[in-house]
PDB file of N, CA and C in Angstrom:
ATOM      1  N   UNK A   1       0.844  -1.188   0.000  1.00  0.00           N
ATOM      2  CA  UNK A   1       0.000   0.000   0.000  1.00  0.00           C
ATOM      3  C   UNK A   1       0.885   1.246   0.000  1.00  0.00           C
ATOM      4  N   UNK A   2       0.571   2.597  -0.761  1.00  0.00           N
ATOM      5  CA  UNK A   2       1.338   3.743  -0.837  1.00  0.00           C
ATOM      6  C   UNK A   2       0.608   4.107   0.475  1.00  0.00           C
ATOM      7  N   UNK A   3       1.697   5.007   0.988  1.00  0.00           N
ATOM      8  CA  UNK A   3       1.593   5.737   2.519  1.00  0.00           C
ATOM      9  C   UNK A   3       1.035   7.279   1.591  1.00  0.00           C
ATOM     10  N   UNK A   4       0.134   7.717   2.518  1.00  0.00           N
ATOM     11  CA  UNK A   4      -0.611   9.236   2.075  1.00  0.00           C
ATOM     12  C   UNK A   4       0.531   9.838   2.231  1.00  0.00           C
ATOM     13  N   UNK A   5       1.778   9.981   2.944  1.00  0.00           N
ATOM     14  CA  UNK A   5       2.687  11.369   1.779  1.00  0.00           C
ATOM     15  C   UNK A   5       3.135  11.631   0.594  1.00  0.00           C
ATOM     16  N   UNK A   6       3.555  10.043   0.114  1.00  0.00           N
ATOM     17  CA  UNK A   6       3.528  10.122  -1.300  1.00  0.00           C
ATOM     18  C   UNK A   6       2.211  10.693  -2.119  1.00  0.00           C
ATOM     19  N   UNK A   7       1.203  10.453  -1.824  1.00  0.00           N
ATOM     20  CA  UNK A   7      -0.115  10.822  -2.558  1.00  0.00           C
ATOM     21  C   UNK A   7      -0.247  12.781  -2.499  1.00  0.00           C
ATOM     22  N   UNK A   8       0.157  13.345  -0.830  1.00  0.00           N
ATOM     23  CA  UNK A   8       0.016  14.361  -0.656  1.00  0.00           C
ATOM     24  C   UNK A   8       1.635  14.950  -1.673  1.00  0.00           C
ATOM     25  N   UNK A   9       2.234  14.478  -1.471  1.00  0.00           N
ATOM     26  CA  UNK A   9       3.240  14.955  -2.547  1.00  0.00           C
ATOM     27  C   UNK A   9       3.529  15.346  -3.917  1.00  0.00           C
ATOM     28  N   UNK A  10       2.518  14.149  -3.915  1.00  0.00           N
ATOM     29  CA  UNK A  10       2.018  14.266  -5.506  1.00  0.00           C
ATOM     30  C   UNK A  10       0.897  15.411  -5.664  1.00  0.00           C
ATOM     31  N   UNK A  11       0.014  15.643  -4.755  1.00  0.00           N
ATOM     32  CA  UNK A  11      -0.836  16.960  -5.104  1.00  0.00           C
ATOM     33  C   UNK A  11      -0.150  18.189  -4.522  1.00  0.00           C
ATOM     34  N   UNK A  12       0.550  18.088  -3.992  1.00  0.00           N
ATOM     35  CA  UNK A  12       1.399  19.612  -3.396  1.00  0.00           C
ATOM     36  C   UNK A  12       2.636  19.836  -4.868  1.00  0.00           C
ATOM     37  N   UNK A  13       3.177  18.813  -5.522  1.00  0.00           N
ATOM     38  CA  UNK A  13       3.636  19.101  -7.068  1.00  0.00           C
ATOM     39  C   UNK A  13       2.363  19.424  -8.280  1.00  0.00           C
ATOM     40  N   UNK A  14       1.579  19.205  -7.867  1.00  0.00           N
ATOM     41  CA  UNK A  14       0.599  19.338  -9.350  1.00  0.00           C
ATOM     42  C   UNK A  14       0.214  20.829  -8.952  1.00  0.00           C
ATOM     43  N   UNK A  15       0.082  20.933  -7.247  1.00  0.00           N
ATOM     44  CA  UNK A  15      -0.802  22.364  -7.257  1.00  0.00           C
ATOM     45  C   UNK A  15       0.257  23.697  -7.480  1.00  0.00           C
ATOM     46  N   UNK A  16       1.615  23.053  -7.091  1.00  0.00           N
ATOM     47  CA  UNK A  16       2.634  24.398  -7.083  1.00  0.00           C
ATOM     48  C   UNK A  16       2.806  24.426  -8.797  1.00  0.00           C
ATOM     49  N   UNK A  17       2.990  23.296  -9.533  1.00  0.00           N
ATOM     50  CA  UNK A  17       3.435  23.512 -11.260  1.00  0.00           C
ATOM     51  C   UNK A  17       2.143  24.194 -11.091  1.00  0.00           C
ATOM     52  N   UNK A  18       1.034  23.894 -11.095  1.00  0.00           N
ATOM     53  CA  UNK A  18      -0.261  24.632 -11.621  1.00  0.00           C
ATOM     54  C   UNK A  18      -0.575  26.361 -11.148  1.00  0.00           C
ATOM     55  N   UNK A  19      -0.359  26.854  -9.766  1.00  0.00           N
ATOM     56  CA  UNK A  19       0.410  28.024  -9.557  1.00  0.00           C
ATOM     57  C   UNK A  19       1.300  28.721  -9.917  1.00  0.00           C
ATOM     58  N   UNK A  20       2.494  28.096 -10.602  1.00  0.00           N
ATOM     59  CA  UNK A  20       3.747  28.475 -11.135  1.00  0.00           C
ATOM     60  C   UNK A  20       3.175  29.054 -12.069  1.00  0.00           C
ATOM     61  N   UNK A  21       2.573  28.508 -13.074  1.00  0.00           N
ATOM     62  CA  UNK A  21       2.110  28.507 -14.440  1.00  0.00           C
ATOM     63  C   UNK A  21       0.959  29.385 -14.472  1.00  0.00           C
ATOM     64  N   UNK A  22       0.046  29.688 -13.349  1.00  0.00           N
ATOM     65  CA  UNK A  22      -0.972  30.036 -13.428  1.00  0.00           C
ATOM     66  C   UNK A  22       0.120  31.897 -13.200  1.00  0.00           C
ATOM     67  N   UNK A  23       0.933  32.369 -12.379  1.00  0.00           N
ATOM     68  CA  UNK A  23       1.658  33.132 -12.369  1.00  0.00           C
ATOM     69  C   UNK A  23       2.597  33.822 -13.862  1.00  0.00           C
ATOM     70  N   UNK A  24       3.011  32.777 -14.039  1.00  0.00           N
ATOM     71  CA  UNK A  24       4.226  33.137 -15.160  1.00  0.00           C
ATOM     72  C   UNK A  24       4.003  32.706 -16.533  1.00  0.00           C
ATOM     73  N   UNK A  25       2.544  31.665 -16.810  1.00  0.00           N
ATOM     74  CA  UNK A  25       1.949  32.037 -18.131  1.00  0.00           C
ATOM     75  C   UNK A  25       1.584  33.048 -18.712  1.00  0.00           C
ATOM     76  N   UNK A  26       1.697  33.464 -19.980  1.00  0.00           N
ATOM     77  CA  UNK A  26       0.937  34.624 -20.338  1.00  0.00           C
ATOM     78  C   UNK A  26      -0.359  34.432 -21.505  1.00  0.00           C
ATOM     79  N   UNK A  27      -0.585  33.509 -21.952  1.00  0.00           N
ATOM     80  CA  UNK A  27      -1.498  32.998 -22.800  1.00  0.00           C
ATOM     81  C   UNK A  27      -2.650  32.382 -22.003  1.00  0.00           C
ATOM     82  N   UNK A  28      -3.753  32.655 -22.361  1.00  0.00           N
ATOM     83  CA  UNK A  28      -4.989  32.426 -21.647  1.00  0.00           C
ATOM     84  C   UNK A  28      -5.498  31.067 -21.650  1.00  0.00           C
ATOM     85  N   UNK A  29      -5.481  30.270 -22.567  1.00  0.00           N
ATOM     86  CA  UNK A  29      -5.651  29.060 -22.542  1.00  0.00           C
ATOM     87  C   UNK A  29      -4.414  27.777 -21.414  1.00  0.00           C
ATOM     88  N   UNK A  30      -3.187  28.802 -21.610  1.00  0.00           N
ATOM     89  CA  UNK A  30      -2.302  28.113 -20.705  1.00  0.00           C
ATOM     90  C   UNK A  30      -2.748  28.584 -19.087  1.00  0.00           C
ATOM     91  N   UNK A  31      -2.879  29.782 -18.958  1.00  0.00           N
ATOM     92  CA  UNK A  31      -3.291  29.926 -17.554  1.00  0.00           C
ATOM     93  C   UNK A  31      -4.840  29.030 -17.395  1.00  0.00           C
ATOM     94  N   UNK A  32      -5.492  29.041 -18.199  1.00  0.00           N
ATOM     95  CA  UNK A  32      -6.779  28.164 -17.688  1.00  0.00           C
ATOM     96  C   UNK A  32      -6.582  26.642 -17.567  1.00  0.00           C
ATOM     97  N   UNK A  33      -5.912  26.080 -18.044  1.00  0.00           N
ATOM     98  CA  UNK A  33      -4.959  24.467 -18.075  1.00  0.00           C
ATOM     99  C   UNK A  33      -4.795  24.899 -16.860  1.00  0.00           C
ATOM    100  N   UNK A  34      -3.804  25.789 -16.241  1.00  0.00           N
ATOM    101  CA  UNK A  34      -2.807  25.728 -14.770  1.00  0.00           C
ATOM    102  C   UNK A  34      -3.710  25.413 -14.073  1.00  0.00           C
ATOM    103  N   UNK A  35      -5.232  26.447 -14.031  1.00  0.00           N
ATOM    104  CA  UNK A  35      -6.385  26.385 -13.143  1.00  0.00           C
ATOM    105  C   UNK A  35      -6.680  24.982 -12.954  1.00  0.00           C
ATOM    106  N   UNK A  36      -7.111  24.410 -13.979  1.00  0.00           N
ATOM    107  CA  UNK A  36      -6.946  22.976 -13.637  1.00  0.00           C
ATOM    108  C   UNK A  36      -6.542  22.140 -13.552  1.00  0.00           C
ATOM    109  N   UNK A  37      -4.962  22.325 -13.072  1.00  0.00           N
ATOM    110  CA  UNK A  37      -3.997  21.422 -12.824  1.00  0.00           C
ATOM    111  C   UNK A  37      -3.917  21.585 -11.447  1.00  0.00           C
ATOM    112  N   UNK A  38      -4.305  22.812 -10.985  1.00  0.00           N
ATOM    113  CA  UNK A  38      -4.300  23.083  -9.499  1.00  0.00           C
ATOM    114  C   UNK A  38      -5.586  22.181  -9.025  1.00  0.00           C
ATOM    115  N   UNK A  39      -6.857  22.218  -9.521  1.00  0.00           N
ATOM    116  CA  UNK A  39      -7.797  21.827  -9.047  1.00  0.00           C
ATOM    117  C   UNK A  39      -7.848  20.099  -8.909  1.00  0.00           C
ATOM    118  N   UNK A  40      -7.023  19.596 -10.009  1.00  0.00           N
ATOM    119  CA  UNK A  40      -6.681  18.068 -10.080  1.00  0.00           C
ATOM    120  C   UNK A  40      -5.712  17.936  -8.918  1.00  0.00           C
ATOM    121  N   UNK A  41      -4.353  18.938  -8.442  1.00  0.00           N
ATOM    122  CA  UNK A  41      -3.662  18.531  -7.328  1.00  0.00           C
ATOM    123  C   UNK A  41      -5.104  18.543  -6.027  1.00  0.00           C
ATOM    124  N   UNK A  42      -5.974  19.660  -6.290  1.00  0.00           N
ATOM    125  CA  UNK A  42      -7.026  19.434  -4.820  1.00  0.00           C
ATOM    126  C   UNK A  42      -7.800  18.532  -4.403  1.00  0.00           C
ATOM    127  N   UNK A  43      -8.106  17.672  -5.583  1.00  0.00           N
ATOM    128  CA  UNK A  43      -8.474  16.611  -5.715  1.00  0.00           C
ATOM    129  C   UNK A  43      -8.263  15.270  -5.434  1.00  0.00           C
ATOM    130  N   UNK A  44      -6.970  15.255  -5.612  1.00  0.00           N
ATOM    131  CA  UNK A  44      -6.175  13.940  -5.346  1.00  0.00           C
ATOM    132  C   UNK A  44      -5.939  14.016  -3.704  1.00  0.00           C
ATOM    133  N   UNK A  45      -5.469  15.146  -3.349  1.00  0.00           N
ATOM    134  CA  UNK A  45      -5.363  14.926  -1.842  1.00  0.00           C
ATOM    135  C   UNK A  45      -6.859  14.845  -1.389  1.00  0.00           C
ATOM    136  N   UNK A  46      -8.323  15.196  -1.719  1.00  0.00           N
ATOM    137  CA  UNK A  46      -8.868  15.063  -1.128  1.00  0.00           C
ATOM    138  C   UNK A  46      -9.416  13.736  -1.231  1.00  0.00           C
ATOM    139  N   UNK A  47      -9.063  12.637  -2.253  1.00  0.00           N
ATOM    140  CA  UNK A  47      -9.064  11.474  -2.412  1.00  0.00           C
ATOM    141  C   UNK A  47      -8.128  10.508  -1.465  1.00  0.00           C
ATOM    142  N   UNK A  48      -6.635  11.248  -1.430  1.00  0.00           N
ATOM    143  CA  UNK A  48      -6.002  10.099  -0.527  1.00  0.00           C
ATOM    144  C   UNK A  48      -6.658  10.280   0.633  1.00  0.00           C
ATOM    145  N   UNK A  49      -6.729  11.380   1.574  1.00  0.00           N
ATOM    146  CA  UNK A  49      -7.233  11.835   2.576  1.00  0.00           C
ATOM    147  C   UNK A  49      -8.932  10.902   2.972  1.00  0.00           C
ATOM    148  N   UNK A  50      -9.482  10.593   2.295  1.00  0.00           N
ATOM    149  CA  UNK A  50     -10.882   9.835   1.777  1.00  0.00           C
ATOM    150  C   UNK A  50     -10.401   8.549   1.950  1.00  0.00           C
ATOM    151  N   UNK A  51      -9.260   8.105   1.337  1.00  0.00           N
ATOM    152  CA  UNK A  51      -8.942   6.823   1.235  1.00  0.00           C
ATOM    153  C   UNK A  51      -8.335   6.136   2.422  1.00  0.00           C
ATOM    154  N   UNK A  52      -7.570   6.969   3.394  1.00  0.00           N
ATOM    155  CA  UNK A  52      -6.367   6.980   4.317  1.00  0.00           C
ATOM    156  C   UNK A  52      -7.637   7.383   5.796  1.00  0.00           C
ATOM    157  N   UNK A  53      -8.766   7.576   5.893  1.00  0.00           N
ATOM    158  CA  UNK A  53      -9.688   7.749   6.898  1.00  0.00           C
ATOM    159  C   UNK A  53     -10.757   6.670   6.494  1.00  0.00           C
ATOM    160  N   UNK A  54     -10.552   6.041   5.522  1.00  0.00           N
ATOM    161  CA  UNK A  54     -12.069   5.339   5.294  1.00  0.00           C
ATOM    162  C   UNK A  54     -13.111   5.858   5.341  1.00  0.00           C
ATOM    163  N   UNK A  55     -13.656   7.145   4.851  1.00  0.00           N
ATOM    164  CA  UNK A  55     -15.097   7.598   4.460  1.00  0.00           C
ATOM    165  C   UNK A  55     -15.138   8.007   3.320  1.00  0.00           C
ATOM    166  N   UNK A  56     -16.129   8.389   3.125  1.00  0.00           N
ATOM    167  CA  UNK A  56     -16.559   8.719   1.622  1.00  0.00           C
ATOM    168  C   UNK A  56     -16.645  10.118   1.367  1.00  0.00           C
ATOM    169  N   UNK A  57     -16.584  11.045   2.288  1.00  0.00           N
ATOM    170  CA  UNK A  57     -16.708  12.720   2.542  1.00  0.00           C
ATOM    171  C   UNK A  57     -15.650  13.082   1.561  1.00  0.00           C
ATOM    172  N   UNK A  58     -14.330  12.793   1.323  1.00  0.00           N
ATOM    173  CA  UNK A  58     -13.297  13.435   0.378  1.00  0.00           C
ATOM    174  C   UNK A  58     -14.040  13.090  -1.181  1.00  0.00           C
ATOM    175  N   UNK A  59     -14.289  11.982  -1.537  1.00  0.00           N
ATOM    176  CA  UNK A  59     -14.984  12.047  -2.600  1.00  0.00           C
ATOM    177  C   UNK A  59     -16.135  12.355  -3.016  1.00  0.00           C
ATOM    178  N   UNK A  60     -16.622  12.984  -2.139  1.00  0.00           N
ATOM    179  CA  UNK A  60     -18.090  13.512  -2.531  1.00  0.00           C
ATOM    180  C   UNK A  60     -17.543  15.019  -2.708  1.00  0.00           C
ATOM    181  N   UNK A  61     -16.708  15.498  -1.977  1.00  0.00           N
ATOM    182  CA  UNK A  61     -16.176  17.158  -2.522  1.00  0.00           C
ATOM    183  C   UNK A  61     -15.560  16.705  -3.459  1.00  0.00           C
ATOM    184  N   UNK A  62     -14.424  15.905  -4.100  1.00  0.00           N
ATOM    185  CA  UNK A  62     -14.347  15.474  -5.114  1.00  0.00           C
ATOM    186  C   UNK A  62     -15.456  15.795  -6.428  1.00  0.00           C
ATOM    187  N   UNK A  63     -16.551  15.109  -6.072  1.00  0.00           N
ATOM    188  CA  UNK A  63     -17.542  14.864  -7.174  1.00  0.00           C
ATOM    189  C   UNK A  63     -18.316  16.391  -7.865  1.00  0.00           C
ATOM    190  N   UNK A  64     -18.066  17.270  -6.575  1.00  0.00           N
ATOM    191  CA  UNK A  64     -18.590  18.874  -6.128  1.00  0.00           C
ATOM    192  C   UNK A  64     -17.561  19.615  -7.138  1.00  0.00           C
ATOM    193  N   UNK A  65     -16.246  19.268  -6.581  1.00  0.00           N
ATOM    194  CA  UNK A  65     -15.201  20.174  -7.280  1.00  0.00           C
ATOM    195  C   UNK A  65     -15.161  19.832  -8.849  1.00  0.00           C
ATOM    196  N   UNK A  66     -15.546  18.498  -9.287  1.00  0.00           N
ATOM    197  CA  UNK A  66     -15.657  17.943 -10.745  1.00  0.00           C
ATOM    198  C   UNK A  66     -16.580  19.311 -10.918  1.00  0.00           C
ATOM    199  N   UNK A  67     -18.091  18.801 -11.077  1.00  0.00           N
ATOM    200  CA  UNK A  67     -19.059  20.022 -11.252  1.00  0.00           C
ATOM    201  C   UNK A  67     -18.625  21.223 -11.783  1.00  0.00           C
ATOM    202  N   UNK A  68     -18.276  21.616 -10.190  1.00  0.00           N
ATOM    203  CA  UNK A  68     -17.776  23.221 -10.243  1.00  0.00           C
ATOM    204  C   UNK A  68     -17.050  23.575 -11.513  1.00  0.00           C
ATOM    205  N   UNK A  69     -15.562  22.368 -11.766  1.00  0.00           N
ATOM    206  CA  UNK A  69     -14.734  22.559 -12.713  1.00  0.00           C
ATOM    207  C   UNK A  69     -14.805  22.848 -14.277  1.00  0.00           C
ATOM    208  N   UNK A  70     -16.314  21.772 -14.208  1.00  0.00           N
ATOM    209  CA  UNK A  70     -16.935  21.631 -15.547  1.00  0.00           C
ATOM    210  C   UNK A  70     -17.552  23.262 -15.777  1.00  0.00           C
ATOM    211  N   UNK A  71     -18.136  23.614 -14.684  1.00  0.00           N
ATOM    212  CA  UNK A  71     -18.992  24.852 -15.215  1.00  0.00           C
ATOM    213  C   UNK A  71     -18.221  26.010 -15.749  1.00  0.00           C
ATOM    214  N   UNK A  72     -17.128  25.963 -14.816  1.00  0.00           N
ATOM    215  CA  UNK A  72     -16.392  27.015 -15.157  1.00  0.00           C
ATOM    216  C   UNK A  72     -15.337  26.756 -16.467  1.00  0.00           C
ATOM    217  N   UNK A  73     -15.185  25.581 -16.391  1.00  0.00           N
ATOM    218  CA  UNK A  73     -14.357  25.229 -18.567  1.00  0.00           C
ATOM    219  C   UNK A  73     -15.412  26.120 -19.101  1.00  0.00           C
ATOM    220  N   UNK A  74     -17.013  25.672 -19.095  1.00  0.00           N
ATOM    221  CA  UNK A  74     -17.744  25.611 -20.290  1.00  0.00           C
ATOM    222  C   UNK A  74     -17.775  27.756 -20.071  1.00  0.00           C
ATOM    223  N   UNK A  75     -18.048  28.121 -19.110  1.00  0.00           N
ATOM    224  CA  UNK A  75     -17.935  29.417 -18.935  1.00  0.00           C
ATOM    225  C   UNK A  75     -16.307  30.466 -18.936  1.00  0.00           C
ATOM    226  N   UNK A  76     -15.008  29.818 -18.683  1.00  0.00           N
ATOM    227  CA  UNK A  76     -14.216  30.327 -19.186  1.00  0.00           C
ATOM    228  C   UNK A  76     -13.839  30.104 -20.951  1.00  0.00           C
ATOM    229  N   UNK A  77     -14.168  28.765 -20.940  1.00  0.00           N
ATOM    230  CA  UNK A  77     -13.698  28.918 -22.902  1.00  0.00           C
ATOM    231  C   UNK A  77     -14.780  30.505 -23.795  1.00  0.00           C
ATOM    232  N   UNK A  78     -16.020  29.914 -22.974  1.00  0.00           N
ATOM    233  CA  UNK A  78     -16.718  31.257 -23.936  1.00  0.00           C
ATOM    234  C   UNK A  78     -16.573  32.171 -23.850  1.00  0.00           C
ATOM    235  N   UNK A  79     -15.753  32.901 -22.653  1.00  0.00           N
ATOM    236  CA  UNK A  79     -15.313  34.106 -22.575  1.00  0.00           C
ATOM    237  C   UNK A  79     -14.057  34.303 -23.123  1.00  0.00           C
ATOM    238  N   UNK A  80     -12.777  32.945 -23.038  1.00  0.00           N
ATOM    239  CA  UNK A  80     -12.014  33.047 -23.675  1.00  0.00           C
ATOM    240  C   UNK A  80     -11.943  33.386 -25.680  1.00  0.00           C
ATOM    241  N   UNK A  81     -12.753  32.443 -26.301  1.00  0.00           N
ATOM    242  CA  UNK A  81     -13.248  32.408 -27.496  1.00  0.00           C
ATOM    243  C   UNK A  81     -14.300  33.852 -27.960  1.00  0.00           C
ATOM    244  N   UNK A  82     -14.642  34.580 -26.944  1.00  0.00           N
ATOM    245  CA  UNK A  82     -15.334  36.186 -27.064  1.00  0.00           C
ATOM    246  C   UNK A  82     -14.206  36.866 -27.584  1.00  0.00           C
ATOM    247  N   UNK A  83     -13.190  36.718 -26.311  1.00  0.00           N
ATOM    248  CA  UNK A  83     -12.069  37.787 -26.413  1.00  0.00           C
ATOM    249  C   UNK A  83     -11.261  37.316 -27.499  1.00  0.00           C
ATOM    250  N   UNK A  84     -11.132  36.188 -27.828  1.00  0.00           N
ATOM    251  CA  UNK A  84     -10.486  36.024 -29.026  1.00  0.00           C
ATOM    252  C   UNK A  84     -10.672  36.646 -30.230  1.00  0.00           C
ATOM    253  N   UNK A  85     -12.063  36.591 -30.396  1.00  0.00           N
ATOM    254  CA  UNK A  85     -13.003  36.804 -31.550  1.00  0.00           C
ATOM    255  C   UNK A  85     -12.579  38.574 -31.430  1.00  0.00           C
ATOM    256  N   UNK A  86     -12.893  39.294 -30.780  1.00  0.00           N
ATOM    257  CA  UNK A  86     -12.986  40.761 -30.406  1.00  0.00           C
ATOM    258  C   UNK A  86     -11.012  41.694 -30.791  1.00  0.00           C
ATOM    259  N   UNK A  87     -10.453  41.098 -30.290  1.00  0.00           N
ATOM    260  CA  UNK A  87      -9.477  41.072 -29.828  1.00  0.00           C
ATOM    261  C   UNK A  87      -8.428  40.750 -30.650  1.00  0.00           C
ATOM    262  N   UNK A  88      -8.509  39.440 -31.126  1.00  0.00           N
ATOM    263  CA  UNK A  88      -7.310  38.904 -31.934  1.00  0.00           C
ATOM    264  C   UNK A  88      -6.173  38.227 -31.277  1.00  0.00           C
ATOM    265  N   UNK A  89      -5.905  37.665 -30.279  1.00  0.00           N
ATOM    266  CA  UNK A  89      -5.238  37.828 -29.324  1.00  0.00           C
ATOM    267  C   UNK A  89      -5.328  36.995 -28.091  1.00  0.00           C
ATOM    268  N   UNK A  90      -4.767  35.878 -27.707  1.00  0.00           N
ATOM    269  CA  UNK A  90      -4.447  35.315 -26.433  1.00  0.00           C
ATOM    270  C   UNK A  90      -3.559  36.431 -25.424  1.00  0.00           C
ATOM    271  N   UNK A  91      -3.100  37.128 -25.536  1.00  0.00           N
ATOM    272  CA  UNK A  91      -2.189  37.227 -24.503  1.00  0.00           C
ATOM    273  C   UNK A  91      -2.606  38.120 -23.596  1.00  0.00           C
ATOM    274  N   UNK A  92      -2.894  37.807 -21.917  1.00  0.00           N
ATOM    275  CA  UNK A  92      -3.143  38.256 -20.941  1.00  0.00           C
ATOM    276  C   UNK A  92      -2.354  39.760 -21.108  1.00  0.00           C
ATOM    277  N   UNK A  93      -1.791  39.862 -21.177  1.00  0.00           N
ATOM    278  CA  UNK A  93      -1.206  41.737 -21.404  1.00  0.00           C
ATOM    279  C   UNK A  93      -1.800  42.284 -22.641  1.00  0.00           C
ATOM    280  N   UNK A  94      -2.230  41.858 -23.529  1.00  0.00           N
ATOM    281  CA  UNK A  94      -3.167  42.333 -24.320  1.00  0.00           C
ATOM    282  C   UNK A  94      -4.749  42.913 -23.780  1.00  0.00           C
ATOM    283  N   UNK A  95      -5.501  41.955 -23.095  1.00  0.00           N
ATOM    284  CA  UNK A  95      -6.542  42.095 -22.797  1.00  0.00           C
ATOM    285  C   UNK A  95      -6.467  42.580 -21.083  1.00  0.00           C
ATOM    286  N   UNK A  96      -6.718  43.896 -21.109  1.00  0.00           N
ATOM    287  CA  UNK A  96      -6.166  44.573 -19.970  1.00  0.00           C
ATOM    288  C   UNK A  96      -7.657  45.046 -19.167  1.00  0.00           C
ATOM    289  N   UNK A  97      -8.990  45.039 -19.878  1.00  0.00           N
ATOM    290  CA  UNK A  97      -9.619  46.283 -19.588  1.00  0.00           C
ATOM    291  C   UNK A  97     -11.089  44.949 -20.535  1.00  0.00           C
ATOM    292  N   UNK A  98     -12.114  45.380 -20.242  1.00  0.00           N
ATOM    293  CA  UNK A  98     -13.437  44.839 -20.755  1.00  0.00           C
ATOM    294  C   UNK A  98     -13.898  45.854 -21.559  1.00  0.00           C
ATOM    295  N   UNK A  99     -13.163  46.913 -21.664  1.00  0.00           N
ATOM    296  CA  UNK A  99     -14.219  48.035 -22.800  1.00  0.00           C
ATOM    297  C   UNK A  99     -13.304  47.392 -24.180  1.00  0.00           C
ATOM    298  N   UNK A 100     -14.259  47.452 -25.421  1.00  0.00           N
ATOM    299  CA  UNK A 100     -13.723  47.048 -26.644  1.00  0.00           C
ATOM    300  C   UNK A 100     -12.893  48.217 -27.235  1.00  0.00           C
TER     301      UNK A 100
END
């Protein structure tokens, strides 16, 4: 059996690359990936954590944070794909301001 630090290790690396990136990307589609590379590291620990207590409570926020994740893809791409359209342009220093 893996011991939960390896597992927490593994989500404390997915959430810092996904922070890193979410920081020092400048393309919008790459910072929205980071977003959910962070949210997959929150995940996994709240799975080992679930797994390593024997209840089912980590995976049911699990199942919550899926949801959440989904809504906000389907609501960041369309805002991403707006500003594209408007704009011309991925790059976060481009799109500074919501007036066209």
């Amino acid at each position: 059996m893996v011991p939960l630090s390896h597992y927490l290790a593994l989500s404390a690396i997915l959430f810092v690359l996904g922070g890193a990136g979410f920081i020092f990307r400048r393309n919008m589609i790459s910072v929205f990936m980071c977003i959910e590379l962070m949210l997959n590291g929150v995940n996994l620990a709240f799975i080992a954590f679930s797994r390593f207590l024997g209840n089912l409570d980590g995976q049911l926020f699990v199942f919550f944070v899926i949801v959440v994740a989904a809504a906000e893809a389907a609501v960041g791409l369309a805002i991403i794909i707006a500003l594209n359209r408007n704009r011309d342009t991925l790059d976060l220093e481009d799109v500074d301001s919501m007036k066209l």
